[in-house]
C-alpha atoms as a PDB file:
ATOM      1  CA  UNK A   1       0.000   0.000   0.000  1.00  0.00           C
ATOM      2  CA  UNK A   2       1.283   3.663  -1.102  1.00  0.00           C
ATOM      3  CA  UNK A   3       1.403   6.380   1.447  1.00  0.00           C
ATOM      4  CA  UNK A   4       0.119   9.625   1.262  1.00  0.00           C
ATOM      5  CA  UNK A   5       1.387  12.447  -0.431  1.00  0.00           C
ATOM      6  CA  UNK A   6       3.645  12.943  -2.979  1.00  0.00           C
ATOM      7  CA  UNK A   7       4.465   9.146  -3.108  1.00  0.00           C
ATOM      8  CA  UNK A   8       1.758   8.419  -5.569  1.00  0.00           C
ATOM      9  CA  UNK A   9       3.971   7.492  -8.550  1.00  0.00           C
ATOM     10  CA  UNK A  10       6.026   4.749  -6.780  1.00  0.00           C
ATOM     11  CA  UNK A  11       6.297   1.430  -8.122  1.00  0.00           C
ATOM     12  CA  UNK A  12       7.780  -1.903  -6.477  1.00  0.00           C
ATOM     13  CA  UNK A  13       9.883  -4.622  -8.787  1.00  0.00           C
ATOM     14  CA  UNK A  14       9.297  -8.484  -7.322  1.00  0.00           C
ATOM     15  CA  UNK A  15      12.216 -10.358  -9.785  1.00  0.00           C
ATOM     16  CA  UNK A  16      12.472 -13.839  -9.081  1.00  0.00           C
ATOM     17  CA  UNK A  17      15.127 -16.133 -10.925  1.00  0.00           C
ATOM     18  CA  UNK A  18      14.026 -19.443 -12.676  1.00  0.00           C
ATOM     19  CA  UNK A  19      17.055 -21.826 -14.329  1.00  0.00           C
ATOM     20  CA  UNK A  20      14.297 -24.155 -15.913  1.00  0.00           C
ATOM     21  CA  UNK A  21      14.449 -27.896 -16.043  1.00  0.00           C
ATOM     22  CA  UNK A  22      17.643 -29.105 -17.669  1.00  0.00           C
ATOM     23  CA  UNK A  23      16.408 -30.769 -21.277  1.00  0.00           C
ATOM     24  CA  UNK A  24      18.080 -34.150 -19.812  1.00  0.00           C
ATOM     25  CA  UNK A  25      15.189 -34.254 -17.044  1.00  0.00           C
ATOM     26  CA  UNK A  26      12.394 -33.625 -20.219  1.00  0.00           C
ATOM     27  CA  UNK A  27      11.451 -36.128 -22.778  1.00  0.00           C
ATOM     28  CA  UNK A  28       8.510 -35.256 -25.224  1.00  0.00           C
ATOM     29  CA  UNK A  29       7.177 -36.586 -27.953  1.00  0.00           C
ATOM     30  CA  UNK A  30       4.401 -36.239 -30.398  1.00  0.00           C
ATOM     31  CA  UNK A  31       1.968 -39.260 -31.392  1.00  0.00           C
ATOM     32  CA  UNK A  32      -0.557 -40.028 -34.094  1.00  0.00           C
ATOM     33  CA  UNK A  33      -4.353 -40.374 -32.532  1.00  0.00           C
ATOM     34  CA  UNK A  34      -3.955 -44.045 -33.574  1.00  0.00           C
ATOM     35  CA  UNK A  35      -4.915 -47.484 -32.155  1.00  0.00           C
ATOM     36  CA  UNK A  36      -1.182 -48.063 -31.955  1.00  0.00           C
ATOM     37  CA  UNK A  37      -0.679 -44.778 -30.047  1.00  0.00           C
ATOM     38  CA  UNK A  38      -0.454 -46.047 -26.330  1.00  0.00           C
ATOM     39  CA  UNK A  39       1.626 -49.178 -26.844  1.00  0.00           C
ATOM     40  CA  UNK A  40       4.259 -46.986 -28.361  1.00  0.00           C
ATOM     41  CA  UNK A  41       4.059 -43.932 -25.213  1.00  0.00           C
ATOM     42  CA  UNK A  42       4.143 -47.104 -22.874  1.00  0.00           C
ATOM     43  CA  UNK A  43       7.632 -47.990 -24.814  1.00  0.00           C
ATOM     44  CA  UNK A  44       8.774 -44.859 -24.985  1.00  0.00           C
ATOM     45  CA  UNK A  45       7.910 -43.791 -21.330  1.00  0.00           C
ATOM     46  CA  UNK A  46       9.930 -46.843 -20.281  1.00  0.00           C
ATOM     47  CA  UNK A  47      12.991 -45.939 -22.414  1.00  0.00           C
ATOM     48  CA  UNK A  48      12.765 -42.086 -20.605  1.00  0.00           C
ATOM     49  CA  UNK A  49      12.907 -43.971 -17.073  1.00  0.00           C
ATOM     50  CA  UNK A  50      15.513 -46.456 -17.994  1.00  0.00           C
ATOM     51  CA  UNK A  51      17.685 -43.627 -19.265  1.00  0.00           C
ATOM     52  CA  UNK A  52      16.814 -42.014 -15.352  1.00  0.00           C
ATOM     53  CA  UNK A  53      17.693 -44.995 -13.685  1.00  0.00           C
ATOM     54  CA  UNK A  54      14.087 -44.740 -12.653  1.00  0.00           C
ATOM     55  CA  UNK A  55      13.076 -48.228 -13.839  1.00  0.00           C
ATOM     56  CA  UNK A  56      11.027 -49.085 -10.516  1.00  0.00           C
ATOM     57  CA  UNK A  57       8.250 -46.704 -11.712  1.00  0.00           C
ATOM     58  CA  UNK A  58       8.184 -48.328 -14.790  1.00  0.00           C
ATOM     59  CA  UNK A  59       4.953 -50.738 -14.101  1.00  0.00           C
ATOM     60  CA  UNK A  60       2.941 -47.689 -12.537  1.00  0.00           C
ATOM     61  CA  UNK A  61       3.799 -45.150 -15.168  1.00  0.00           C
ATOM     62  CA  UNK A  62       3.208 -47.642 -17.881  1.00  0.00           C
ATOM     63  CA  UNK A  63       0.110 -48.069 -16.584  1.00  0.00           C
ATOM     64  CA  UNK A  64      -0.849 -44.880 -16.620  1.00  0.00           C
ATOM     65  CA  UNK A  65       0.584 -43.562 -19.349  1.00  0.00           C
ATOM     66  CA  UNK A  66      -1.485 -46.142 -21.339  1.00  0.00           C
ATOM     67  CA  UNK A  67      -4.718 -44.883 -19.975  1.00  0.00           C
ATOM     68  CA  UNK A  68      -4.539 -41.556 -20.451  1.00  0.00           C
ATOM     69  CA  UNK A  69      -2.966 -41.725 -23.536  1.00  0.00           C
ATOM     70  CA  UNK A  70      -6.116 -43.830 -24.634  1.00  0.00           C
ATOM     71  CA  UNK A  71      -8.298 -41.084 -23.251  1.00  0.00           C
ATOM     72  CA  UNK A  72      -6.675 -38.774 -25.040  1.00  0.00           C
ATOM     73  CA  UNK A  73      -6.397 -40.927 -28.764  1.00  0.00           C
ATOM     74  CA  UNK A  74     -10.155 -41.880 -28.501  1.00  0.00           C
ATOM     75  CA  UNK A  75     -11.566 -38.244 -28.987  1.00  0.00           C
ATOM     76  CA  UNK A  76      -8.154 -36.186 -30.798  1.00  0.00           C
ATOM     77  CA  UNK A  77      -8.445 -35.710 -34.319  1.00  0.00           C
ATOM     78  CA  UNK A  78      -4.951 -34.126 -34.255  1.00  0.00           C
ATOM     79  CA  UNK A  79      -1.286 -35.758 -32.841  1.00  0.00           C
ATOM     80  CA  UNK A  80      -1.146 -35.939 -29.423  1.00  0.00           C
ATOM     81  CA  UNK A  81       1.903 -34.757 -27.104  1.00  0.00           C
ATOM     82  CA  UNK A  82       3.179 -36.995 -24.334  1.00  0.00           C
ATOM     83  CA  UNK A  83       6.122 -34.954 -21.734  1.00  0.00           C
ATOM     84  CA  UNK A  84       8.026 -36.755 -19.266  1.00  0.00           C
ATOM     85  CA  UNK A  85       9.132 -34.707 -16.508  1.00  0.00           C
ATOM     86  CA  UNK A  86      12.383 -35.456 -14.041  1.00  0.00           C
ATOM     87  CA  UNK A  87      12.161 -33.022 -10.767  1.00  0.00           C
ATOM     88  CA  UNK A  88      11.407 -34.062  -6.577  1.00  0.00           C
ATOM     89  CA  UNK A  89       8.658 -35.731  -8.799  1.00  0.00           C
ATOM     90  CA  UNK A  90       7.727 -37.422 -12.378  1.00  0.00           C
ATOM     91  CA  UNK A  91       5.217 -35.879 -13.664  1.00  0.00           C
ATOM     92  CA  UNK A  92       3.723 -37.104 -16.973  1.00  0.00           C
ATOM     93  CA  UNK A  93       1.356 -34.712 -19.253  1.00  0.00           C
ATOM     94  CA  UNK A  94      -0.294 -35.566 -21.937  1.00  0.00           C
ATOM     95  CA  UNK A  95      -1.680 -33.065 -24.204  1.00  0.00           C
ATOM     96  CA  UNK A  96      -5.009 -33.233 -26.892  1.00  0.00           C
ATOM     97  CA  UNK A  97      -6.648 -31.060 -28.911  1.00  0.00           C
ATOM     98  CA  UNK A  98     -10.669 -31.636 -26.992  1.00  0.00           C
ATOM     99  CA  UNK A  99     -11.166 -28.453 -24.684  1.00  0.00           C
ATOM    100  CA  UNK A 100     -13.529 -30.837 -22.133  1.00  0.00           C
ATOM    101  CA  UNK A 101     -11.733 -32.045 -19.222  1.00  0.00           C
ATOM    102  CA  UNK A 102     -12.324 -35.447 -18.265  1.00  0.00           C
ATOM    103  CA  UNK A 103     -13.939 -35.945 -15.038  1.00  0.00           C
ATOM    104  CA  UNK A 104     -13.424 -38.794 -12.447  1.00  0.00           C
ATOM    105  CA  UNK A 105     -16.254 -40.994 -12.356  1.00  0.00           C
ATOM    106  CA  UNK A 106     -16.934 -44.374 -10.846  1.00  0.00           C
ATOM    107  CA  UNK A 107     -17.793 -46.979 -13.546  1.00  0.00           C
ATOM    108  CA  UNK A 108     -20.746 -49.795 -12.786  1.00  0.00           C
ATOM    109  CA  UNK A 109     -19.397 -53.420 -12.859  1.00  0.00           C
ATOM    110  CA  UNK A 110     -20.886 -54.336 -15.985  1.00  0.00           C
ATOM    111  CA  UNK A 111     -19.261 -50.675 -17.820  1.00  0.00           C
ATOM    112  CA  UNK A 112     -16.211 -51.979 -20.140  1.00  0.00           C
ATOM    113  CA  UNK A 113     -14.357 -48.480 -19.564  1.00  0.00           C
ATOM    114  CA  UNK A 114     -14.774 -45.607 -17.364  1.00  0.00           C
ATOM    115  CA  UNK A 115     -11.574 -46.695 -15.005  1.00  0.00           C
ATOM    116  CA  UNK A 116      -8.669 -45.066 -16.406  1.00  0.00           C
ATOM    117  CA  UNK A 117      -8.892 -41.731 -14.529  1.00  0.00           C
ATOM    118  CA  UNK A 118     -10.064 -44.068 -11.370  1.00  0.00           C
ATOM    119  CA  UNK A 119      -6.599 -45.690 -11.828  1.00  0.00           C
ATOM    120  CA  UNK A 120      -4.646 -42.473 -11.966  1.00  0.00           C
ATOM    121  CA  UNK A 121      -6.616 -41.122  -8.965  1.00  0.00           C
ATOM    122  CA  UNK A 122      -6.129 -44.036  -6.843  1.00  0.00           C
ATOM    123  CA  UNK A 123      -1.693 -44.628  -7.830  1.00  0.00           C
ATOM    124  CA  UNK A 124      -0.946 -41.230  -8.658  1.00  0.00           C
ATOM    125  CA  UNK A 125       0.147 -38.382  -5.513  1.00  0.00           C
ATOM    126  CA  UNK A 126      -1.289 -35.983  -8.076  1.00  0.00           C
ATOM    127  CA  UNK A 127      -3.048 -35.194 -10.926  1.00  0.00           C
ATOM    128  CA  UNK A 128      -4.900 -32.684 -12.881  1.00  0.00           C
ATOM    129  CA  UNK A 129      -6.310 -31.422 -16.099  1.00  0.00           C
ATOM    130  CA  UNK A 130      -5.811 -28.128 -17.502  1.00  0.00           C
ATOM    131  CA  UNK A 131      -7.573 -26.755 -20.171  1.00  0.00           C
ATOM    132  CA  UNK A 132      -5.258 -24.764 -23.223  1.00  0.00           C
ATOM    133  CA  UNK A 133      -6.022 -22.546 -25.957  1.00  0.00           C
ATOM    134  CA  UNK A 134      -5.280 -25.963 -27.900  1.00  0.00           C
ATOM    135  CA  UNK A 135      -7.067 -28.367 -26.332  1.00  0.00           C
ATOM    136  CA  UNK A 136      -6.352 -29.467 -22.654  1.00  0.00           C
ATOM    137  CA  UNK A 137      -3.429 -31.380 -20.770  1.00  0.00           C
ATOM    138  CA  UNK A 138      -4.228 -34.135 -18.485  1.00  0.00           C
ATOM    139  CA  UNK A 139      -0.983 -34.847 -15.847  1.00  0.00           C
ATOM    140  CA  UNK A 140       0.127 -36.950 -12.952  1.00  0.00           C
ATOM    141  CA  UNK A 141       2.762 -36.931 -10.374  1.00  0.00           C
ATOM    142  CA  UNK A 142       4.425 -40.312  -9.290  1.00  0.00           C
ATOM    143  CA  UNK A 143       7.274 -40.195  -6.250  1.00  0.00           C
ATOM    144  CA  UNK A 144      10.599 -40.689  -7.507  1.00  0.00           C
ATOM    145  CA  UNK A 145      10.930 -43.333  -4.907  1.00  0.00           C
END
């Protein structure tokens, strides 16, 4: 808050300092909205994790990798993005070009789908969906262990 007088005219300057993530803790890639789509992020996620001598995540991201890339084939008419991130955390994003953000449901015994985002609620610490200009990015955090 300013004081009175002839201080109306001052400004404050908050500058913080951000190095990024190094591009060795990224991995990204770009995918056709094919029926082949999640078998080849499920490879290529486990490559990323082998390569971060992270291979005891490999099941669980795997996993989940495969369902939300699914999620995000079924309904994109363009390529789909998949980003592997290495911090405290690995977070995984995947990105689409439909603006609706999926919503956690529970699915009846006799549904044949409608787990996926049940799965990535119940074994990941974190995720999210965030809608873009684009389309929308659905993420998840697993502990690096």
């Amino acid at each position: 808050m300013l004081g009175p007088g002839d201080r109306d005219d001052d400004i404050a300057l908050l500058a913080a300092r951000f190095d990024g993530i190094a591009p060795s803790d990224v991995a990204y890639w770009t995918l056709e909205p094919e029926d082949s789509a999640p078998g080849q992020a499920r490879r290529l996620a486990r490559r990323a994790l082998a390569r971060w001598d992270l291979e005891d995540l490999s099941d669980s991201v795997e996993l989940l990798v495969s369902e939300v890339v699914t999620n995000a084939v079924r309904y994109a008419s363009r390529p789909v993005t998949l980003r592997l991130l290495r911090t405290h955390v690995l977070r995984c994003e995947v990105g689409d070009d439909v603006p609706q953000l999926p919503r956690l449901r529970q699915a009846r015994a006799t549904d044949e789908g409608g787990r996926g985002l049940y799965l990535v609620n119940r074994l990941a610490r974190r995720w999210g969906a965030t809608r873009l200009s684009t389309g929308k990015v659905v993420w998840f955090e697993l502990n690096r262990g």
